[in-house]
Protein backbone atom coordinates (compact mmCIF):
# COMPACT_ATOMS: atom_id res chain seq x y z
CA UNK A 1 -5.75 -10.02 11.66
CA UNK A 2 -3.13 -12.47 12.72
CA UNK A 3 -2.64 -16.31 13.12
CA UNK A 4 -2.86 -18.09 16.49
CA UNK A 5 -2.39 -21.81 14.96
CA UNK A 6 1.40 -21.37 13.99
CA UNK A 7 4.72 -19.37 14.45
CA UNK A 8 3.31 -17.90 10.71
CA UNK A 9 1.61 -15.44 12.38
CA UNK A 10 3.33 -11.97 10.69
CA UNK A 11 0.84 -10.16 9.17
CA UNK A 12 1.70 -7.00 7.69
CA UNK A 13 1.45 -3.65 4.78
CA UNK A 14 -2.65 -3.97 4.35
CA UNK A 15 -5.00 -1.58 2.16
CA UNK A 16 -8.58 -1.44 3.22
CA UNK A 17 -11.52 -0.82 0.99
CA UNK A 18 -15.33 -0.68 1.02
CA UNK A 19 -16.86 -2.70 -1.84
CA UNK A 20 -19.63 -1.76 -4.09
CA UNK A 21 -21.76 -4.49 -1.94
CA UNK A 22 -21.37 -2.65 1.37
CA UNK A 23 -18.74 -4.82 2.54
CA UNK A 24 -14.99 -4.01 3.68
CA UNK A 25 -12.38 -5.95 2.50
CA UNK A 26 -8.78 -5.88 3.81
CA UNK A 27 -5.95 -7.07 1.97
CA UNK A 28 -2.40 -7.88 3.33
CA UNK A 29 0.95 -10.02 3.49
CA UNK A 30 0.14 -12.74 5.77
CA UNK A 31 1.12 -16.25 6.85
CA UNK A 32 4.84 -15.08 7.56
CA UNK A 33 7.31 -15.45 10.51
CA UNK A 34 9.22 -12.27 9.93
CA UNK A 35 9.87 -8.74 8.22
CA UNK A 36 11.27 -10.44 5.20
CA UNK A 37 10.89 -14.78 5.06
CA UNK A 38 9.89 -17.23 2.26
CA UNK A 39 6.19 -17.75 3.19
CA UNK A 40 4.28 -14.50 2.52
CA UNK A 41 1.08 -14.38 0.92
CA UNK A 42 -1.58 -11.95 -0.30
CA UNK A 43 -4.53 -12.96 1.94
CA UNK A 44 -7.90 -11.18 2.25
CA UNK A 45 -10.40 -10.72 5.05
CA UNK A 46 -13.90 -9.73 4.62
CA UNK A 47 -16.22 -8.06 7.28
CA UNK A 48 -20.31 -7.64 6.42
CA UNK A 49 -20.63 -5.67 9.79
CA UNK A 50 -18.77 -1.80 8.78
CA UNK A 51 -15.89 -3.50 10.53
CA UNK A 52 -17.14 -5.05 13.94
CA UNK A 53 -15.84 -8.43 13.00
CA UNK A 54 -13.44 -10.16 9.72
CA UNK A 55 -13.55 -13.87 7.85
CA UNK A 56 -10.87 -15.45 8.70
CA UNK A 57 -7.46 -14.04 5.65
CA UNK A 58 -7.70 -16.31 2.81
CA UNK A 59 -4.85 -16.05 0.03
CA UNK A 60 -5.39 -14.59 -2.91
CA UNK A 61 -2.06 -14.23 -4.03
CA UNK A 62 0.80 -16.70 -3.26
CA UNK A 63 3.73 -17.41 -5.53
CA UNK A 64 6.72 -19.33 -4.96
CA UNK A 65 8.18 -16.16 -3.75
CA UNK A 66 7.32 -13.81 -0.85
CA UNK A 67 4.03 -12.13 -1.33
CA UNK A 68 4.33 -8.20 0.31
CA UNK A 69 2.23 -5.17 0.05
CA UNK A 70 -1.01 -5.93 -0.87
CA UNK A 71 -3.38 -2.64 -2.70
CA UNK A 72 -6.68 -2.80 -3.62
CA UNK A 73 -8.69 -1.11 -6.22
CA UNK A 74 -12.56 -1.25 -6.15
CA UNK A 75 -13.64 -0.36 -9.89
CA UNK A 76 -16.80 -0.56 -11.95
CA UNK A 77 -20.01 -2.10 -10.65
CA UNK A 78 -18.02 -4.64 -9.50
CA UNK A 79 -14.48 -4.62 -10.08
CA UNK A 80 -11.82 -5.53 -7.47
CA UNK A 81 -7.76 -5.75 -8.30
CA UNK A 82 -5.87 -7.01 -5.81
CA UNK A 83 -1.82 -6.36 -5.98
CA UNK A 84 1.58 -7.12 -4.18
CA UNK A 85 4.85 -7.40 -5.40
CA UNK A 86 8.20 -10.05 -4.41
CA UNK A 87 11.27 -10.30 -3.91
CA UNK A 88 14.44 -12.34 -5.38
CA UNK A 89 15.61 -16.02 -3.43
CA UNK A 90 18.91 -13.94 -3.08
CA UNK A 91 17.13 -11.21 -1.47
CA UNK A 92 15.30 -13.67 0.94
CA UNK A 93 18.19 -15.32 1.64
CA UNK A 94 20.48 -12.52 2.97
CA UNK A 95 17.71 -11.23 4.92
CA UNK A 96 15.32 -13.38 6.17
CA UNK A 97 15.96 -15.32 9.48
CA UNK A 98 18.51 -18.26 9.32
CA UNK A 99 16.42 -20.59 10.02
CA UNK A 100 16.33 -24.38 8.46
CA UNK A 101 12.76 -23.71 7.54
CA UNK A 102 13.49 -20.81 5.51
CA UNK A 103 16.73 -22.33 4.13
CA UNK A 104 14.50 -25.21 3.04
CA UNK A 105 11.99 -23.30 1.26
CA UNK A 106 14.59 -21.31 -0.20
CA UNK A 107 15.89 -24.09 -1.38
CA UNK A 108 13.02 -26.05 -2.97
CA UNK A 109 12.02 -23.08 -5.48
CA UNK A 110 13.87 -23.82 -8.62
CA UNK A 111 15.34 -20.63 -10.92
CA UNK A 112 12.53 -21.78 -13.23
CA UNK A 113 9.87 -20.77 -10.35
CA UNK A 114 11.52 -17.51 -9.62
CA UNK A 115 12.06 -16.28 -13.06
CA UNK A 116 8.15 -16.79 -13.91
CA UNK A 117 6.90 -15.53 -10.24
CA UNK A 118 9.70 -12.81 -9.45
CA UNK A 119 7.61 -9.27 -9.90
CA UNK A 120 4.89 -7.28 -9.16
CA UNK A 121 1.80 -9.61 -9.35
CA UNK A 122 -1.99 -8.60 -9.35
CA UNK A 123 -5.31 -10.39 -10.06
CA UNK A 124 -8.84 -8.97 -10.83
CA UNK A 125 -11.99 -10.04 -9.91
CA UNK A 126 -15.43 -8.62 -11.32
CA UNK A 127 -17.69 -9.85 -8.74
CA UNK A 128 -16.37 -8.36 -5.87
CA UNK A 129 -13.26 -10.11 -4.77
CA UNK A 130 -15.45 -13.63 -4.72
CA UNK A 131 -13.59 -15.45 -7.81
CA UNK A 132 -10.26 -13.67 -9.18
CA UNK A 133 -9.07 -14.29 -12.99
CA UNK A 134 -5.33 -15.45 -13.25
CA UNK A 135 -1.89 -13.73 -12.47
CA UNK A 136 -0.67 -10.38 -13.74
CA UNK A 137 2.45 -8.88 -14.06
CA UNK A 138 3.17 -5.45 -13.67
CA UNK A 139 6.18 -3.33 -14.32
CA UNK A 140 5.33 -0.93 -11.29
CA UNK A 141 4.54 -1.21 -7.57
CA UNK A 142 2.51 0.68 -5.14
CA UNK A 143 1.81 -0.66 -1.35
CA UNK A 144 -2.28 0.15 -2.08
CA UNK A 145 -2.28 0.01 -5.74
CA UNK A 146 -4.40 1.63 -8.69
CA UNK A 147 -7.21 4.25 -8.08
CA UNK A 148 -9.98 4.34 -10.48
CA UNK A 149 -10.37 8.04 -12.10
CA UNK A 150 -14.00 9.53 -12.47
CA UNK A 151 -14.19 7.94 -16.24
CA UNK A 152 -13.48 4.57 -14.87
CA UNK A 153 -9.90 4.66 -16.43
CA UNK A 154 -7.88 2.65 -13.47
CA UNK A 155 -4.78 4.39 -13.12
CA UNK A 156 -1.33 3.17 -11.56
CA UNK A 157 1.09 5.42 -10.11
CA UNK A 158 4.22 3.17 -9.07
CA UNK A 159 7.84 2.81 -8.71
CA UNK A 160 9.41 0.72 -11.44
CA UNK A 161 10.39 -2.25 -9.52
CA UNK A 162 13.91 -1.57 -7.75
CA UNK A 163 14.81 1.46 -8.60
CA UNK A 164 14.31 4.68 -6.52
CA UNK A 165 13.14 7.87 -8.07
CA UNK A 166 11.49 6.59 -10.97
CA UNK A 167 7.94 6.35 -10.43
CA UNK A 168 5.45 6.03 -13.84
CA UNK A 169 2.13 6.21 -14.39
CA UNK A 170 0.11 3.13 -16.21
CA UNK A 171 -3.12 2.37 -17.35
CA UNK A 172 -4.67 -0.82 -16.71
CA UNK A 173 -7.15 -2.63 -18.92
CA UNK A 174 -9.55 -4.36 -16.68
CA UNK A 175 -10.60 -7.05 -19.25
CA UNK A 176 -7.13 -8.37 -20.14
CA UNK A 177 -5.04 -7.10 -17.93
CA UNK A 178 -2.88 -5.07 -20.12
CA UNK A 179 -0.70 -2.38 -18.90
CA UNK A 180 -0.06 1.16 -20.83
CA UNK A 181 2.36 3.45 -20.61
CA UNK A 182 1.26 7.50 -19.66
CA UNK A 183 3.81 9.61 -18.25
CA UNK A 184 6.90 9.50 -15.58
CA UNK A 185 7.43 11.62 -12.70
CA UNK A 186 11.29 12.82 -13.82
CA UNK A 187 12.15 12.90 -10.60
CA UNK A 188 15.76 12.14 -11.70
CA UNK A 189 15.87 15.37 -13.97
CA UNK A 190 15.85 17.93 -10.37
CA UNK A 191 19.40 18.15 -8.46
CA UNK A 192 18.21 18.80 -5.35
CA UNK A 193 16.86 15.69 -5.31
CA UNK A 194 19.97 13.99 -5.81
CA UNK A 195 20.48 12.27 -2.49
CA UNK A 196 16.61 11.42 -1.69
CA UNK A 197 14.78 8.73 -2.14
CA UNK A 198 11.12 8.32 -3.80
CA UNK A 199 8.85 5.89 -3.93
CA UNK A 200 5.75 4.06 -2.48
CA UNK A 201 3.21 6.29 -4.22
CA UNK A 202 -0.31 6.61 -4.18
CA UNK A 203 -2.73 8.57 -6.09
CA UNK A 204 -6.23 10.06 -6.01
CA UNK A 205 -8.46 12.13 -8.39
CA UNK A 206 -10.06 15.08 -6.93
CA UNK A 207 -13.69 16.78 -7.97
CA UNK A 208 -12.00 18.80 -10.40
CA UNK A 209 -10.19 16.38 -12.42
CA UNK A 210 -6.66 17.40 -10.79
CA UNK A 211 -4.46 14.00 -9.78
CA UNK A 212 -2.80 13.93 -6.19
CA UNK A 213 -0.48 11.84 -5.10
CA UNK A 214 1.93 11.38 -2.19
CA UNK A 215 5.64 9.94 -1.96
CA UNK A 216 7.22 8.24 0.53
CA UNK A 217 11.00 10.32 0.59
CA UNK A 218 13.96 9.66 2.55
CA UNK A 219 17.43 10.39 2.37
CA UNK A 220 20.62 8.52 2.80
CA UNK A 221 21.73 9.42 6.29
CA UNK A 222 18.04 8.51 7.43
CA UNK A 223 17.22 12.51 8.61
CA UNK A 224 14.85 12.70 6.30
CA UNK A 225 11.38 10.53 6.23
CA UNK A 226 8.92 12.29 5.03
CA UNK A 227 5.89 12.79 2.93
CA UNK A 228 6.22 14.65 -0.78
CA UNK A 229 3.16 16.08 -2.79
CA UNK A 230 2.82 15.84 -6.67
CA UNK A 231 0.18 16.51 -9.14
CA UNK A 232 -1.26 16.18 -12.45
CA UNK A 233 -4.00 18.29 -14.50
CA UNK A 234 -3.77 15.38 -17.88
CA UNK A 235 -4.47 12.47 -16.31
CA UNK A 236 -1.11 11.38 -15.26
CA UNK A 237 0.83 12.54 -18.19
CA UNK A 238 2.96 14.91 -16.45
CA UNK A 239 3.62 15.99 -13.25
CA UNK A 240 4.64 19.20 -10.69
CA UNK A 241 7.74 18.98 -9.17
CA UNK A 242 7.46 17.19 -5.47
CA UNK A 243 6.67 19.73 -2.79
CA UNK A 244 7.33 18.17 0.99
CA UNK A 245 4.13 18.61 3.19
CA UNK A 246 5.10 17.81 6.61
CA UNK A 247 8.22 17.40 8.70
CA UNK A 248 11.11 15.89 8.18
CA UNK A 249 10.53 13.33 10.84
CA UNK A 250 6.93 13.30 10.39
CA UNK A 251 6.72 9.77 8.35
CA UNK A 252 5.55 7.75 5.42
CA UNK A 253 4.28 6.41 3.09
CA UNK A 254 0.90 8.41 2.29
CA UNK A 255 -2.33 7.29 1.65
CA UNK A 256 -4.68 10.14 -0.03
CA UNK A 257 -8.52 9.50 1.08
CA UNK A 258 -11.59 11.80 -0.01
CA UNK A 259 -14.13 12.25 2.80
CA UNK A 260 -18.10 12.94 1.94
CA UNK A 261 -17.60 16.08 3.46
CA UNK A 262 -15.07 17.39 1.28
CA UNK A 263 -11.93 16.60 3.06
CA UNK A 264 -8.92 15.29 2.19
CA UNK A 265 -6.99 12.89 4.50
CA UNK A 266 -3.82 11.33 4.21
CA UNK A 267 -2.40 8.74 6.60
CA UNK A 268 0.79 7.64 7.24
CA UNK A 269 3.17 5.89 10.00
CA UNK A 270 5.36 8.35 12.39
CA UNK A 271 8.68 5.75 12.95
CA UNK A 272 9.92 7.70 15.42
CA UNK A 273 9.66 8.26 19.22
CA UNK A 274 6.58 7.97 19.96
CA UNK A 275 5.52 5.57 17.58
CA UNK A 276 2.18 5.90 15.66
CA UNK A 277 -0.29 6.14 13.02
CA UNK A 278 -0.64 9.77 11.83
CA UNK A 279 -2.90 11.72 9.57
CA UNK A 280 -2.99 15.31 7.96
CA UNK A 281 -6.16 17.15 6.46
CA UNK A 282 -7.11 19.50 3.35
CA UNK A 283 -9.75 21.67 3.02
CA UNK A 284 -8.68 22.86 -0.25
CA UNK A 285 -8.10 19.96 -2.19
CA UNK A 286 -4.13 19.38 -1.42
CA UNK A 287 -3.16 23.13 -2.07
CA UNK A 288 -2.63 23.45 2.10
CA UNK A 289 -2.47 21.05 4.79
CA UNK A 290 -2.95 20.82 8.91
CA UNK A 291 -0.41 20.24 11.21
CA UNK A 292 -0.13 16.10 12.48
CA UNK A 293 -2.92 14.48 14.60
CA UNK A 294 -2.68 11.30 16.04
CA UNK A 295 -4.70 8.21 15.10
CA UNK A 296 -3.32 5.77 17.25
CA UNK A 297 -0.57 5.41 19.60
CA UNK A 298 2.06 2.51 19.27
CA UNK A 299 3.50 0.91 21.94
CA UNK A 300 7.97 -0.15 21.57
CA UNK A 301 8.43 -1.11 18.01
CA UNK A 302 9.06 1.07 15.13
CA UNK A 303 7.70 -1.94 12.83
CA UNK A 304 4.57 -0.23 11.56
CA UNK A 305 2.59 1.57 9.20
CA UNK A 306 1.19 1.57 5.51
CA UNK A 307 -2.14 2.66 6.86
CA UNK A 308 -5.12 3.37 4.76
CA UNK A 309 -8.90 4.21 5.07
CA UNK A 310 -12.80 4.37 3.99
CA UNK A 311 -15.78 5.90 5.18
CA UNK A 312 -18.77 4.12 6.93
CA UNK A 313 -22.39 5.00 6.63
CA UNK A 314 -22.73 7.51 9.50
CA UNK A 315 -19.36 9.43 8.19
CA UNK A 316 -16.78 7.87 10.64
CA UNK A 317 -13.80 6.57 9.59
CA UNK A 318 -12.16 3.43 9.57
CA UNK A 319 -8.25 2.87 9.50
CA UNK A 320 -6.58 -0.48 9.17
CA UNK A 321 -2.26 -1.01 9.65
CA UNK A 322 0.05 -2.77 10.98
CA UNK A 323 1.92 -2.58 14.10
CA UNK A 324 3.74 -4.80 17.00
CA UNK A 325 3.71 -4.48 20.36
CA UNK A 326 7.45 -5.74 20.83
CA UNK A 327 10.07 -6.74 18.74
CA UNK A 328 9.64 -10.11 19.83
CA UNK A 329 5.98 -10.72 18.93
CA UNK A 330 4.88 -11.38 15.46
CA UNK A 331 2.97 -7.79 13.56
CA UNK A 332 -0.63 -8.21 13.46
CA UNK A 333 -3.05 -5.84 10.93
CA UNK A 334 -5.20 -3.63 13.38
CA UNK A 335 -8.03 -0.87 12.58
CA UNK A 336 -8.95 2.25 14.47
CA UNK A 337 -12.67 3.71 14.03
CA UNK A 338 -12.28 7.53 14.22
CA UNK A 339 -14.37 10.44 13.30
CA UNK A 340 -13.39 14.56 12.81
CA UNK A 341 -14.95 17.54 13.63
């Protein structure tokens, strides 16, 4: 997924999913120029083929503001919620390139705009991302959004916006779009946790009705980037202190995946020398994990990651991300079939 009719070609931080309908959809941030910069959107791309080929991205979400992460949710018969989240003009305007283009967009958006599109919007649709209802706000984030437990409760496990080490669990009700409150992490409440970071979660219900999710944590003097485990037995309510599964070095942020088979895969970026895309595997439903294997290998850019996955027919595996070859080309959102034995 990129653009080869403009310098908007960034794409970037996609979630894949397979739709009730057979078909895979692949959300992201596209339509930008850089890392951070005025003119992201949440954009969409459909394939009907398990994958061979994509639509062209369309948006789905795009606010005054810059449109990043986008998660998807399939729920129901037919149930799709897209989400992203932005940041403030300030923001934007320390960080993104200092360009005129940017400065004019910047520029143009009034504090009127800002204040009504600055958060963490999402959209549903109920016939399989073809229409979407109107904008939500949410007062979490996620890069890949809800998961739907075995009851069809939809269940978001997020960071409230901004601030580290305070990640929530909400409810979502799929008809109005109302958010409820059902339990926090406390990660604040443990000392050794003091100088590390948490967030980027993501979530997944196993066969037995236990929640798993996965943490993104790093520390301040950047030695530590890493993957954390969590879990909940009441739906979210509370949750086991965070127990680090893999290196320090190994990478982040996790997303938990549930083969036919019985596995459990998460999938994550390594930012280090050599640069990749990097998964781990349970055969006990989270209690143990295998060492690292390598998805795909990265070439000289450390500007990569938020990887996620489905399952096609014949049990292989599909694995969309983002990467760049160089830091002076734009990212593009790439997949990598790959099976297990």
């Amino acid at each position: 997924m990129t653009n080869t009719k403009s310098h908007h070609a960034y794409f970037a931080w996609p979630t894949i999913a397979k739709l009730q309908n057979g078909r895979i959809c692949v959300g992201a941030s596209g339509y930008r120029i850089e890392h951070i910069c005025p003119f992201g959107k949440g954009v969409l791309a459909f394939s009907d083929d398990n994958g061979e080929t994509y639509s062209e991205p369309v948006p789905v979400i795009d606010t005054v503001l810059d449109d990043r992460d986008v998660g998807l949710t399939v729920f129901g018969e037919k149930g799709l919620i897209v989400t992203s989240f932005n940041n403030t003009l300030q923001f934007q305007r320390e960080n993104m390139p200092q360009t005129q283009e940017c400065f004019d967009y910047i520029n143009s958006v009034s504090p009127e705009e800002e204040a009504e599109a600055l958060g963490v919007p999402f959209r549903i649709s109920n016939d399989c991302g073809e229409t979407f209802g109107k904008i939500h706000n949410s007062p979490i984030s996620s890069p890949h959004g809800p998961t739907e437990l075995r009851d069809g409760t939809i269940l978001w496990v997020g960071r409230i916006q901004g601030i580290h080490n305070h990640i929530e669990a909400h409810t979502i009700d799929t008809e109005t779009g109302e958010m409820s409150f059902v339990g926090d992490m406390e990660l604040y409440k443990y000392e050794e946790f003091r100088d590390i970071y948490f967030y980027e979660p993501h979530a997944i219900e196993l066969p037995d009705g236990k929640i798993i999710c996965h943490l993104r944590a790093e520390n301040k003097d950047e030695t530590l980037f890493t993957l954390y485990q969590t879990e909940s037995t009441d739906k979210g309510v509370t949750w086991t202190k965070p127990r680090q599964i893999v290196r320090d070095d190994s990478g982040a942020p996790g997303h938990l995946f549930m083969h036919s088979s019985g596995v459990l895969i998460s999938t994550f970026s390594h930012r280090a020398k050599p640069y990749g895309i990097w998964a781990i595997f349970s055969n006990d439903n989270g209690k143990t994990w295998s060492d690292e294997k390598i998805i795909y290998n990265a070439n000289e850019s450390d500007d990569l990651g938020y990887p996620s996955t489905v399952e096609l027919p014949d049990g292989s595996l599909i694995t969309a991300f983002y990467t760049r070859d160089t830091e002076d080309v734009p990212a593009i959102i790439m997949q990598q079939k790959w099976a297990f034995i």
